[in-house]
PDB file of N, CA and C in Angstrom:
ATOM      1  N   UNK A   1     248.653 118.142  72.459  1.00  0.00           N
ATOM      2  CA  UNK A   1     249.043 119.261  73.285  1.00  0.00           C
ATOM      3  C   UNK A   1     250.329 118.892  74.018  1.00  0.00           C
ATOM      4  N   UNK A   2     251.497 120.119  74.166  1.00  0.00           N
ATOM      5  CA  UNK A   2     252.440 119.383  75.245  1.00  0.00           C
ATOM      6  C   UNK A   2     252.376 118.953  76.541  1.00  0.00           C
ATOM      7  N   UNK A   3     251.464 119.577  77.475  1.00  0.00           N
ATOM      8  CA  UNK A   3     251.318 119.510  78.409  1.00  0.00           C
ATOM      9  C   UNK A   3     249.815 118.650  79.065  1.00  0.00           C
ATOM     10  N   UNK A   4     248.573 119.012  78.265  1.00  0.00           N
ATOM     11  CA  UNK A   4     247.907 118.865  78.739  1.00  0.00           C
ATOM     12  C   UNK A   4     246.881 118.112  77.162  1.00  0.00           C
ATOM     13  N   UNK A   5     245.902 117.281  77.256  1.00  0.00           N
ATOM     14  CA  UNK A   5     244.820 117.065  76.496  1.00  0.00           C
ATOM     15  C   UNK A   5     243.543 116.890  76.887  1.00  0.00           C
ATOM     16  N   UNK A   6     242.524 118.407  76.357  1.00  0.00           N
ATOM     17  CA  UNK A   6     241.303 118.161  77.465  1.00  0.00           C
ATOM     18  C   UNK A   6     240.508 118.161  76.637  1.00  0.00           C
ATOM     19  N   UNK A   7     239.500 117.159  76.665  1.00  0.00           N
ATOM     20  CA  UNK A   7     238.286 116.698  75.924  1.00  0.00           C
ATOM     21  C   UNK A   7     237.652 116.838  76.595  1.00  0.00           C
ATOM     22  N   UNK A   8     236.232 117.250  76.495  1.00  0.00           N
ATOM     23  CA  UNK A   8     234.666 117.364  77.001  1.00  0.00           C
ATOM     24  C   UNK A   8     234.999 117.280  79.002  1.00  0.00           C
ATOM     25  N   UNK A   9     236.163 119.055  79.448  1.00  0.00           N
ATOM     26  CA  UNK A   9     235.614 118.833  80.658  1.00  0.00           C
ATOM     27  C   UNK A   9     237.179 117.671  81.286  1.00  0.00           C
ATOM     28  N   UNK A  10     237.682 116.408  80.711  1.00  0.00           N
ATOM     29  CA  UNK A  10     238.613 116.147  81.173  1.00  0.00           C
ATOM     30  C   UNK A  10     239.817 116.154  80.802  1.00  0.00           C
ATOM     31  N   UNK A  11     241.027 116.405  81.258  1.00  0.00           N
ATOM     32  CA  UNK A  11     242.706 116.787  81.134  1.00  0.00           C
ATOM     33  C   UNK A  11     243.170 115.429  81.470  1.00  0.00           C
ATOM     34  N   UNK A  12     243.822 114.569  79.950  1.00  0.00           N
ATOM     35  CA  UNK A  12     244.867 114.040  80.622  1.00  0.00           C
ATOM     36  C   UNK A  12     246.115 114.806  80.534  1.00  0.00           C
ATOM     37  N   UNK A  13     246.610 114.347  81.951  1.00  0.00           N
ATOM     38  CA  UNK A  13     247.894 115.678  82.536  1.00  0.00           C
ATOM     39  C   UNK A  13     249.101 114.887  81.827  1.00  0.00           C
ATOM     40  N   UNK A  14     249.725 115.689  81.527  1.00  0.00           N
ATOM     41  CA  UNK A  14     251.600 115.366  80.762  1.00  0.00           C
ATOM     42  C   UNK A  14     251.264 113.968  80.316  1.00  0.00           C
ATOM     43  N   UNK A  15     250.082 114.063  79.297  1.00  0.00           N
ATOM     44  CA  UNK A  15     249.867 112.850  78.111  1.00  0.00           C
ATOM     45  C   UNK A  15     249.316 113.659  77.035  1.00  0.00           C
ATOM     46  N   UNK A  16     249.683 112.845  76.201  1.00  0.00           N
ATOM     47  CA  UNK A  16     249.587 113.455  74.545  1.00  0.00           C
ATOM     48  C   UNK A  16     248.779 111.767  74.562  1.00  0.00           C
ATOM     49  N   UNK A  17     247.291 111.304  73.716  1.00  0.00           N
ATOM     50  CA  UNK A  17     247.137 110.037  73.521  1.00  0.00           C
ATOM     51  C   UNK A  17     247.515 110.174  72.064  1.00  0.00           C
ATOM     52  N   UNK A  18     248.313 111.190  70.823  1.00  0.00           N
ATOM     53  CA  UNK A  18     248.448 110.985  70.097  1.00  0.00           C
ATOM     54  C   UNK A  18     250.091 110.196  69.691  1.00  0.00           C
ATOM     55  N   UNK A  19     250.564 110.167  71.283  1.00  0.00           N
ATOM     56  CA  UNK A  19     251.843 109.477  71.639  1.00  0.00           C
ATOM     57  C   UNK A  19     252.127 107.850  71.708  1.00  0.00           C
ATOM     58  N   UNK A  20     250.723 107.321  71.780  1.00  0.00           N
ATOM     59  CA  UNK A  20     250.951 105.887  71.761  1.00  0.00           C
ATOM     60  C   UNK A  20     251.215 105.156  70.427  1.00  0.00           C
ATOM     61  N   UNK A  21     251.358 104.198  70.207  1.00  0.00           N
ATOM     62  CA  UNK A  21     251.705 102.695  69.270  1.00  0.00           C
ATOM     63  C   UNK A  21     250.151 102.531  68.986  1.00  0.00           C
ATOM     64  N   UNK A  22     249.362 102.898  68.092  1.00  0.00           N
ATOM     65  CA  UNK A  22     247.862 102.155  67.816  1.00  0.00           C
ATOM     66  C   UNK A  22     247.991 101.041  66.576  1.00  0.00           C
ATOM     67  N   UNK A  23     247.112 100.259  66.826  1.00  0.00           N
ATOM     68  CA  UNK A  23     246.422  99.885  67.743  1.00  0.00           C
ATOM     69  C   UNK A  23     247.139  99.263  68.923  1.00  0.00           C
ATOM     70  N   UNK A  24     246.432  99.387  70.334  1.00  0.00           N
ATOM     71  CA  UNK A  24     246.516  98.578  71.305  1.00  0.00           C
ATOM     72  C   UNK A  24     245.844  98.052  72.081  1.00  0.00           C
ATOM     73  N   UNK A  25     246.179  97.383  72.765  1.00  0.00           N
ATOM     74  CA  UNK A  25     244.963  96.533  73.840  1.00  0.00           C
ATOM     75  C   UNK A  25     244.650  97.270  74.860  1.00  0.00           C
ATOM     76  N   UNK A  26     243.530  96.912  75.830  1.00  0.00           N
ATOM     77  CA  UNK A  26     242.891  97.676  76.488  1.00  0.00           C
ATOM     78  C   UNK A  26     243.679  97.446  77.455  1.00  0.00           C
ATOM     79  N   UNK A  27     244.366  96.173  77.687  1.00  0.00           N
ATOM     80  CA  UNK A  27     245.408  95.173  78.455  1.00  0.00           C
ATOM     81  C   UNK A  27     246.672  96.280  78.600  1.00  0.00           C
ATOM     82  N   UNK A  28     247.478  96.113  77.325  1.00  0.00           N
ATOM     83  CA  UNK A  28     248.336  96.722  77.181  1.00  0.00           C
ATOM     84  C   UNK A  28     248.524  98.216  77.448  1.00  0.00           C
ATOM     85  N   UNK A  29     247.368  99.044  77.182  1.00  0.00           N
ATOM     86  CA  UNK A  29     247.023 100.445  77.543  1.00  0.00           C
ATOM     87  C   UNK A  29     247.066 100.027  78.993  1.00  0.00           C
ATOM     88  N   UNK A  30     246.281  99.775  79.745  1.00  0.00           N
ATOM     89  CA  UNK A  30     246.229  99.785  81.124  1.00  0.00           C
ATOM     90  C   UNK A  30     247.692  99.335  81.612  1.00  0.00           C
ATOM     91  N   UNK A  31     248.651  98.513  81.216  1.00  0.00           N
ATOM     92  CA  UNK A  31     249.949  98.077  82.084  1.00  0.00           C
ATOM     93  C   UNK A  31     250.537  99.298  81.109  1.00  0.00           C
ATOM     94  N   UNK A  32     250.664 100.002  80.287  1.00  0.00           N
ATOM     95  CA  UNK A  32     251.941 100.955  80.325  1.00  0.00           C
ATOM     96  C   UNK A  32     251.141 102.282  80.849  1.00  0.00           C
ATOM     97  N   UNK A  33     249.959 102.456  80.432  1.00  0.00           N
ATOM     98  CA  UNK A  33     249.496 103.957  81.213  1.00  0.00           C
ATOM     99  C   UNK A  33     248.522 104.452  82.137  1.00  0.00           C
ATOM    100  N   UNK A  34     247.827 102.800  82.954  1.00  0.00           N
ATOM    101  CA  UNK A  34     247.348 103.022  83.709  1.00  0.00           C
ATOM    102  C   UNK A  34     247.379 104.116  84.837  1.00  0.00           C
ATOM    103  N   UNK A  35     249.008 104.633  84.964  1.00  0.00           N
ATOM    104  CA  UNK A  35     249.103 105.343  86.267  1.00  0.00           C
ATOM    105  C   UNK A  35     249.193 106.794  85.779  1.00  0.00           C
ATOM    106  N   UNK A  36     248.603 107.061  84.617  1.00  0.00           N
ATOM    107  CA  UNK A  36     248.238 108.904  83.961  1.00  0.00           C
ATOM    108  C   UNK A  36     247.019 109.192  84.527  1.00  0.00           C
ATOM    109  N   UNK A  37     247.258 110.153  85.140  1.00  0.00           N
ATOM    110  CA  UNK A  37     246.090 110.868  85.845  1.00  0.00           C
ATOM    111  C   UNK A  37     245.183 111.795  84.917  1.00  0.00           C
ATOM    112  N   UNK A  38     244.048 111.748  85.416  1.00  0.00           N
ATOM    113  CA  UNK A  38     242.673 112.254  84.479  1.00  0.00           C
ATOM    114  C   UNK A  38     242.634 113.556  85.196  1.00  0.00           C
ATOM    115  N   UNK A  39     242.552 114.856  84.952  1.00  0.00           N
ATOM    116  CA  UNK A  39     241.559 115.365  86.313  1.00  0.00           C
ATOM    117  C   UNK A  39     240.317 115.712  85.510  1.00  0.00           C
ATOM    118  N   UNK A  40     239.084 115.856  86.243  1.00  0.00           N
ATOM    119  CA  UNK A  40     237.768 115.498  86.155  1.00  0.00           C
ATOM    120  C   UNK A  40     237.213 116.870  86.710  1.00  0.00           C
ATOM    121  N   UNK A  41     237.581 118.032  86.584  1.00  0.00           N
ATOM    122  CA  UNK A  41     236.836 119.258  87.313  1.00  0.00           C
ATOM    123  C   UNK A  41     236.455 118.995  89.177  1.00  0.00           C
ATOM    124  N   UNK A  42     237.565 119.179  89.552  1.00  0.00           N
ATOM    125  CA  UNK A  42     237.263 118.943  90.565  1.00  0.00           C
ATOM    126  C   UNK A  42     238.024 117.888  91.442  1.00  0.00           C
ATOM    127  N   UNK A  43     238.122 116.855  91.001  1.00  0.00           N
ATOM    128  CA  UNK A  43     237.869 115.094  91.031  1.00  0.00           C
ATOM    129  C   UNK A  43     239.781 114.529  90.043  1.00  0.00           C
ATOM    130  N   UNK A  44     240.028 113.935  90.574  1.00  0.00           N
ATOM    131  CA  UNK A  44     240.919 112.806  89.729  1.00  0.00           C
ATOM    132  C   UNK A  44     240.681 111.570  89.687  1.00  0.00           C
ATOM    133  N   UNK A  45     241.337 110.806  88.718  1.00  0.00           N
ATOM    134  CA  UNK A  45     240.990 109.712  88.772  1.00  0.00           C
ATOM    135  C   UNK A  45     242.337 108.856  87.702  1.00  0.00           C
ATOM    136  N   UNK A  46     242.584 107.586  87.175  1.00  0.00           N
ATOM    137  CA  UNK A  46     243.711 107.436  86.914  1.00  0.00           C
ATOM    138  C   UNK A  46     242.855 106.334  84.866  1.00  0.00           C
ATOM    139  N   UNK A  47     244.051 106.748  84.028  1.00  0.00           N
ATOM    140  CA  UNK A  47     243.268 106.317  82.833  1.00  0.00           C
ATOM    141  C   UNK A  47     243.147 104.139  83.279  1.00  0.00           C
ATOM    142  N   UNK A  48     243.798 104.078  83.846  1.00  0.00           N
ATOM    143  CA  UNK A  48     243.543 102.693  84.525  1.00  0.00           C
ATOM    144  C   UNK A  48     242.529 102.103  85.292  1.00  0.00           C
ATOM    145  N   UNK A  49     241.994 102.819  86.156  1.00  0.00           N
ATOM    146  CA  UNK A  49     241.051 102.800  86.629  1.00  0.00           C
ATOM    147  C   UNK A  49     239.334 103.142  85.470  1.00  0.00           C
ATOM    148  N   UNK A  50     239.766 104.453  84.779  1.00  0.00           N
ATOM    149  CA  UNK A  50     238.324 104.455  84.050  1.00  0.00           C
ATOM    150  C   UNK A  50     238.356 103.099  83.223  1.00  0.00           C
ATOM    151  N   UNK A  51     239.210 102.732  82.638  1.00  0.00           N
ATOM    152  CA  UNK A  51     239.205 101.766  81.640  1.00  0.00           C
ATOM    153  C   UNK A  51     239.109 100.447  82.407  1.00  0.00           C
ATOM    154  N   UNK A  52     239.032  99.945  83.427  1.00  0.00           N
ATOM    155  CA  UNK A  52     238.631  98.675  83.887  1.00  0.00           C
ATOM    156  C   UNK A  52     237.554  98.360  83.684  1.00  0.00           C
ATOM    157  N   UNK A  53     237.738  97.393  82.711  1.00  0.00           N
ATOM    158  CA  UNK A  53     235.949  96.350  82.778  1.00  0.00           C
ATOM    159  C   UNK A  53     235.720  96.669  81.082  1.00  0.00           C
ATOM    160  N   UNK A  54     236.970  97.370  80.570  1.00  0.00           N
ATOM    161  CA  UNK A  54     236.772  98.299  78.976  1.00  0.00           C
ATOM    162  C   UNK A  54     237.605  97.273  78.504  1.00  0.00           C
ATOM    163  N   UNK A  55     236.776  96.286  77.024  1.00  0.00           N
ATOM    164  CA  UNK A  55     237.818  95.303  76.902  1.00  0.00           C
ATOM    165  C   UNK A  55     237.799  95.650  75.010  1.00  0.00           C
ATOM    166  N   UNK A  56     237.549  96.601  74.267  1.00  0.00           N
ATOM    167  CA  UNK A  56     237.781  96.920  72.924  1.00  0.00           C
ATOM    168  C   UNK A  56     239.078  97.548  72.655  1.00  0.00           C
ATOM    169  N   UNK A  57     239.950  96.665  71.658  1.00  0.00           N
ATOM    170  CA  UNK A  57     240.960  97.305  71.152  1.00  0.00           C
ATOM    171  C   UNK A  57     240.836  98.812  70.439  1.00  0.00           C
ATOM    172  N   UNK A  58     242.225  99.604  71.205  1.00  0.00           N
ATOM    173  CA  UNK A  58     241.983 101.224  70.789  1.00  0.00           C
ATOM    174  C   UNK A  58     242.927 101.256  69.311  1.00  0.00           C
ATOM    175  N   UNK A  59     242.148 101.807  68.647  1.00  0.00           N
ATOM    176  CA  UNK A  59     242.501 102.156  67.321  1.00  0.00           C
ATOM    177  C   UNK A  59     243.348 103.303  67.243  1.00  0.00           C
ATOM    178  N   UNK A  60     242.980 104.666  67.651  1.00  0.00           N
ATOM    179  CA  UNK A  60     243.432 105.530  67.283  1.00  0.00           C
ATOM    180  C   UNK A  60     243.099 106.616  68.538  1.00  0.00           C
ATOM    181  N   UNK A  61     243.958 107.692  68.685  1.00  0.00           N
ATOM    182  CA  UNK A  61     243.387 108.799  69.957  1.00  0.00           C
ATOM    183  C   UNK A  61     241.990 109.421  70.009  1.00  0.00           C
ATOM    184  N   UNK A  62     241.960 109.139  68.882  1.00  0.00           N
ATOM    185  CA  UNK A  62     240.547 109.451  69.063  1.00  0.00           C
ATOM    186  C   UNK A  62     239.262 108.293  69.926  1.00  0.00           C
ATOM    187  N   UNK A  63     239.782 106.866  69.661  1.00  0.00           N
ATOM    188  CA  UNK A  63     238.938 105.920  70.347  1.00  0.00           C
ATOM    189  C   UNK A  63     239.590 105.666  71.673  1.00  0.00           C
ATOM    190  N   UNK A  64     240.592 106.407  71.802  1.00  0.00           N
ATOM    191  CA  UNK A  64     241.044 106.884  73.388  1.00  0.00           C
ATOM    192  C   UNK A  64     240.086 107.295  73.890  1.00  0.00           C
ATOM    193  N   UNK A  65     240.448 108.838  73.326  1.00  0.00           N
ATOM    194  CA  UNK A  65     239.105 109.645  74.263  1.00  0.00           C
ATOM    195  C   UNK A  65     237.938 109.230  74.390  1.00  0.00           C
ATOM    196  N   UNK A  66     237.337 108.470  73.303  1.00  0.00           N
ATOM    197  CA  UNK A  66     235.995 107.921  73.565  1.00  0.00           C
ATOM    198  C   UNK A  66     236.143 107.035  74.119  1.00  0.00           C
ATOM    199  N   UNK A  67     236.724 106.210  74.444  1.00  0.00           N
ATOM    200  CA  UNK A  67     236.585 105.575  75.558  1.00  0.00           C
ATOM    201  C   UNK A  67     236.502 105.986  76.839  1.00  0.00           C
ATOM    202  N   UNK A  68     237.412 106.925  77.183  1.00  0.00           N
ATOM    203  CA  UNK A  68     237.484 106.749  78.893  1.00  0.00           C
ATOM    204  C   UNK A  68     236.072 108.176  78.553  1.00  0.00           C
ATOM    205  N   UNK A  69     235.513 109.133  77.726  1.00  0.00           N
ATOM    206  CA  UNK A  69     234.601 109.510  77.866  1.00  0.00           C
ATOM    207  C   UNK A  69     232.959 108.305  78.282  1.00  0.00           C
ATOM    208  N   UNK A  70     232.936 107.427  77.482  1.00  0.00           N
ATOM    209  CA  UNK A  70     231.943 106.505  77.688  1.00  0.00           C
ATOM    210  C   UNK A  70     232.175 105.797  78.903  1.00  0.00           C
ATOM    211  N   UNK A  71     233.051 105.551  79.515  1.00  0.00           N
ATOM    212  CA  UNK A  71     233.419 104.811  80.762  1.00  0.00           C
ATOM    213  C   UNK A  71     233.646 105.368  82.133  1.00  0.00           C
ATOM    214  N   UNK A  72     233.443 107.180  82.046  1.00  0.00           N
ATOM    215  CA  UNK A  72     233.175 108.119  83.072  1.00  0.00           C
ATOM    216  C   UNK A  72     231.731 107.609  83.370  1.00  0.00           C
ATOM    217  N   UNK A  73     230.996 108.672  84.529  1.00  0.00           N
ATOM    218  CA  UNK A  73     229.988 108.966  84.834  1.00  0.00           C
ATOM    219  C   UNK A  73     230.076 109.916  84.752  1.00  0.00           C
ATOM    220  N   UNK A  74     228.396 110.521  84.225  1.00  0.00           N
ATOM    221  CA  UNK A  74     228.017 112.112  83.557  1.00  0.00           C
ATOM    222  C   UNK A  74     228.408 112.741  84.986  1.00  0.00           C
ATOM    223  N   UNK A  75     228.534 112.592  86.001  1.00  0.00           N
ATOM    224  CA  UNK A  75     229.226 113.271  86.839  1.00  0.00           C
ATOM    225  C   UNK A  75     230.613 113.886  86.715  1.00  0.00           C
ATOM    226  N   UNK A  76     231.226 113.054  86.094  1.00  0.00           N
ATOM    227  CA  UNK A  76     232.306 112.925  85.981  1.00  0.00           C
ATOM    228  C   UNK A  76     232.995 114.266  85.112  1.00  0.00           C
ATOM    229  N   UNK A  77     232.091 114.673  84.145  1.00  0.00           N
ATOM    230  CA  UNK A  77     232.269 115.628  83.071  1.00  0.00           C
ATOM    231  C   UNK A  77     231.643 116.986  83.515  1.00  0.00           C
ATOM    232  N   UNK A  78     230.983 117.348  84.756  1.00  0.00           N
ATOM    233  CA  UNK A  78     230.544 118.492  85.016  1.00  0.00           C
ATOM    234  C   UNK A  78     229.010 118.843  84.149  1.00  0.00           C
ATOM    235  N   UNK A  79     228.392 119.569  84.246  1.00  0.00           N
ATOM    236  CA  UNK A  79     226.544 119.294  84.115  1.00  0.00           C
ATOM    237  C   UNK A  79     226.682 119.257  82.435  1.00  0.00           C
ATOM    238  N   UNK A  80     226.041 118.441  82.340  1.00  0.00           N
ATOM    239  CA  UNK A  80     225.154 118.267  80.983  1.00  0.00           C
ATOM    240  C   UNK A  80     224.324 119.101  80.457  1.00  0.00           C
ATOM    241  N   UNK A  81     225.023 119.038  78.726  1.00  0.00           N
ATOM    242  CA  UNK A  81     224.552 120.420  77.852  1.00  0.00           C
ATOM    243  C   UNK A  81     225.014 121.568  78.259  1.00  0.00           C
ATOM    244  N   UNK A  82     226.106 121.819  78.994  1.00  0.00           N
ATOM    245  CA  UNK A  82     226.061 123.273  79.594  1.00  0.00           C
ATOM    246  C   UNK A  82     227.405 123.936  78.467  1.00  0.00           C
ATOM    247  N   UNK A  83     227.111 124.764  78.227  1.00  0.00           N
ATOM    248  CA  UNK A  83     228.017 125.425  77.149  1.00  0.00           C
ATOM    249  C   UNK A  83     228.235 126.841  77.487  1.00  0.00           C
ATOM    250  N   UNK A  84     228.864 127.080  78.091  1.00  0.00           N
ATOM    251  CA  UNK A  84     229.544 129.007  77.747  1.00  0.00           C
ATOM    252  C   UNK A  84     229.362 129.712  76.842  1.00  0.00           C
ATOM    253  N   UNK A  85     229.166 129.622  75.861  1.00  0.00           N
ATOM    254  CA  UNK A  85     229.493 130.351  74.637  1.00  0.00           C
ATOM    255  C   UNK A  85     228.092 130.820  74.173  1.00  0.00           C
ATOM    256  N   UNK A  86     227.085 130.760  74.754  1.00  0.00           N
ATOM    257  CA  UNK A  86     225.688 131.309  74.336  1.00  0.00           C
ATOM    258  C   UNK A  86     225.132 130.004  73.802  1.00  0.00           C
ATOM    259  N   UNK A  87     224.444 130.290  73.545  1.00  0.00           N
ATOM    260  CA  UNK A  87     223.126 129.664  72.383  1.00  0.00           C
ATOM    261  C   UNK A  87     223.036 130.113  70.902  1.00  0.00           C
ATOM    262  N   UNK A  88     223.005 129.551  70.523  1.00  0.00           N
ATOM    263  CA  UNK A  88     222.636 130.083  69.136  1.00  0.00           C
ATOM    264  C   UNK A  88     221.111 131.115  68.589  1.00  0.00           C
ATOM    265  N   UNK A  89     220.739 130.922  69.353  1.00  0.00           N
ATOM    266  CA  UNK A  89     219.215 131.968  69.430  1.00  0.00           C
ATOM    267  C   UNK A  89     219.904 132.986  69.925  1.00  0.00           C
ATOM    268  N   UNK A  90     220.904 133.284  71.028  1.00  0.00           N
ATOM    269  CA  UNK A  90     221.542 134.475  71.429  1.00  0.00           C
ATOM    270  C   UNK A  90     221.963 135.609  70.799  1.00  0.00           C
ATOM    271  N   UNK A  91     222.754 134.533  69.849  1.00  0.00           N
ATOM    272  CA  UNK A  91     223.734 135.123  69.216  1.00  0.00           C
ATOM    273  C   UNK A  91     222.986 135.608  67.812  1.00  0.00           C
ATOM    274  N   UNK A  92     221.864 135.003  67.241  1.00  0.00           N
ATOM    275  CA  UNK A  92     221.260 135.657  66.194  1.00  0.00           C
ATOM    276  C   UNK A  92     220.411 136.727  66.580  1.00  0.00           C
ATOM    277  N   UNK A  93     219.465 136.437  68.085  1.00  0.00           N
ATOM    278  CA  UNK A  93     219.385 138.117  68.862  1.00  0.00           C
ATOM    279  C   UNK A  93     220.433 139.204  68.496  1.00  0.00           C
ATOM    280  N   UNK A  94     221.295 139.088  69.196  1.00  0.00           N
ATOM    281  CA  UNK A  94     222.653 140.219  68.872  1.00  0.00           C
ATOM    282  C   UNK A  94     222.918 140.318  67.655  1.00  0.00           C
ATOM    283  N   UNK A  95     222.745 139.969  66.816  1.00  0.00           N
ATOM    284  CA  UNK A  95     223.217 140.071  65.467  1.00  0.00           C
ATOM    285  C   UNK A  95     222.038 140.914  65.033  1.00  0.00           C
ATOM    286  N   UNK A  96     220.587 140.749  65.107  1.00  0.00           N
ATOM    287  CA  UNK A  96     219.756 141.286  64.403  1.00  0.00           C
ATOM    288  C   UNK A  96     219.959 142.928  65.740  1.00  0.00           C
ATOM    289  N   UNK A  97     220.212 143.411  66.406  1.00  0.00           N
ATOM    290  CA  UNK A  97     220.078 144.155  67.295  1.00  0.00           C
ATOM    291  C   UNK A  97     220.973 145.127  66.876  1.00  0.00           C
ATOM    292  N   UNK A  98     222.285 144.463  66.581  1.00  0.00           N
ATOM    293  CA  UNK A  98     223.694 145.801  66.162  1.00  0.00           C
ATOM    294  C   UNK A  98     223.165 145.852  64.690  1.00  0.00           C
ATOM    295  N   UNK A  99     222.296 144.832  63.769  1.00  0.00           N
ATOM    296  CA  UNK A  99     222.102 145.657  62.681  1.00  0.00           C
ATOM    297  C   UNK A  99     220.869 146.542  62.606  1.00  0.00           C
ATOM    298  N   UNK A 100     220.398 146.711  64.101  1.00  0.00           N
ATOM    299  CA  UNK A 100     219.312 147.835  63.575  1.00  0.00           C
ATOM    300  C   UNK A 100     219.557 149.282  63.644  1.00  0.00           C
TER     301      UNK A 100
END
C-alpha cells in the first residue's frame, strides 16, 4: 500500500514491509525500522518495541506481519473473532429468503 499496511486490525503508517532487503535480522530490522509506528485501534506502539525479545530471521513481508502479529497482545488487535461482514449462516438465511 502507499500509505498505509493494515493486517488483522493493525496499520503500519508510511511503511510498505514489501519495501525491505529480505531476508533480515530481527537485529537489523529493529536498528533501521524500529522507529515505524504501529497504530493498534486506539493504541500505538513502535515495530521496535513489538519485536523485542523476537530473535527469528524475517524472510519475507509476510513473516513481517506475522511476527509483530504473534508478538502483540490479543488486546492489541481489538476483540477476538469479531468480523463485520456477517456470518455465514446469515448470509445463506438471506439468500434462501430473496429466493422465496
Amino acid at each position: 500500500m502507499a500509505d498505509d499496511d493494515r493486517t488483522h486490525g493493525v496499520t503500519f503508517e508510511n511503511f510498505d514491509p514489501e519495501d525491505i532487503d529480505y531476508p533480515i535480522s530481527t537485529d537489523d530490522l529493529r536498528d533501521e525500522y524500529g522507529d515505524v509506528t504501529l497504530d493498534l485501534q486506539g493504541d500505538e506502539t513502535t515495530i521496535g518495541a513489538v519485536l523485542q525479545g523476537y530473535e527469528d530471521e524475517i524472510q519475507n513481508p509476510d513473516d513481517l506481519r506475522q511476527a509483530v502479529m504473534t508478538m502483540l497482545s490479543d488486546d492489541a488487535v481489538g476483540r477476538e473473532d469479531y468480523s463485520d461482514r456477517g456470518s455465514t449462516e446469515e448470509s445463506g438465511q438471506e439468500h434462501d429468503e430473496e429466493s422465496l
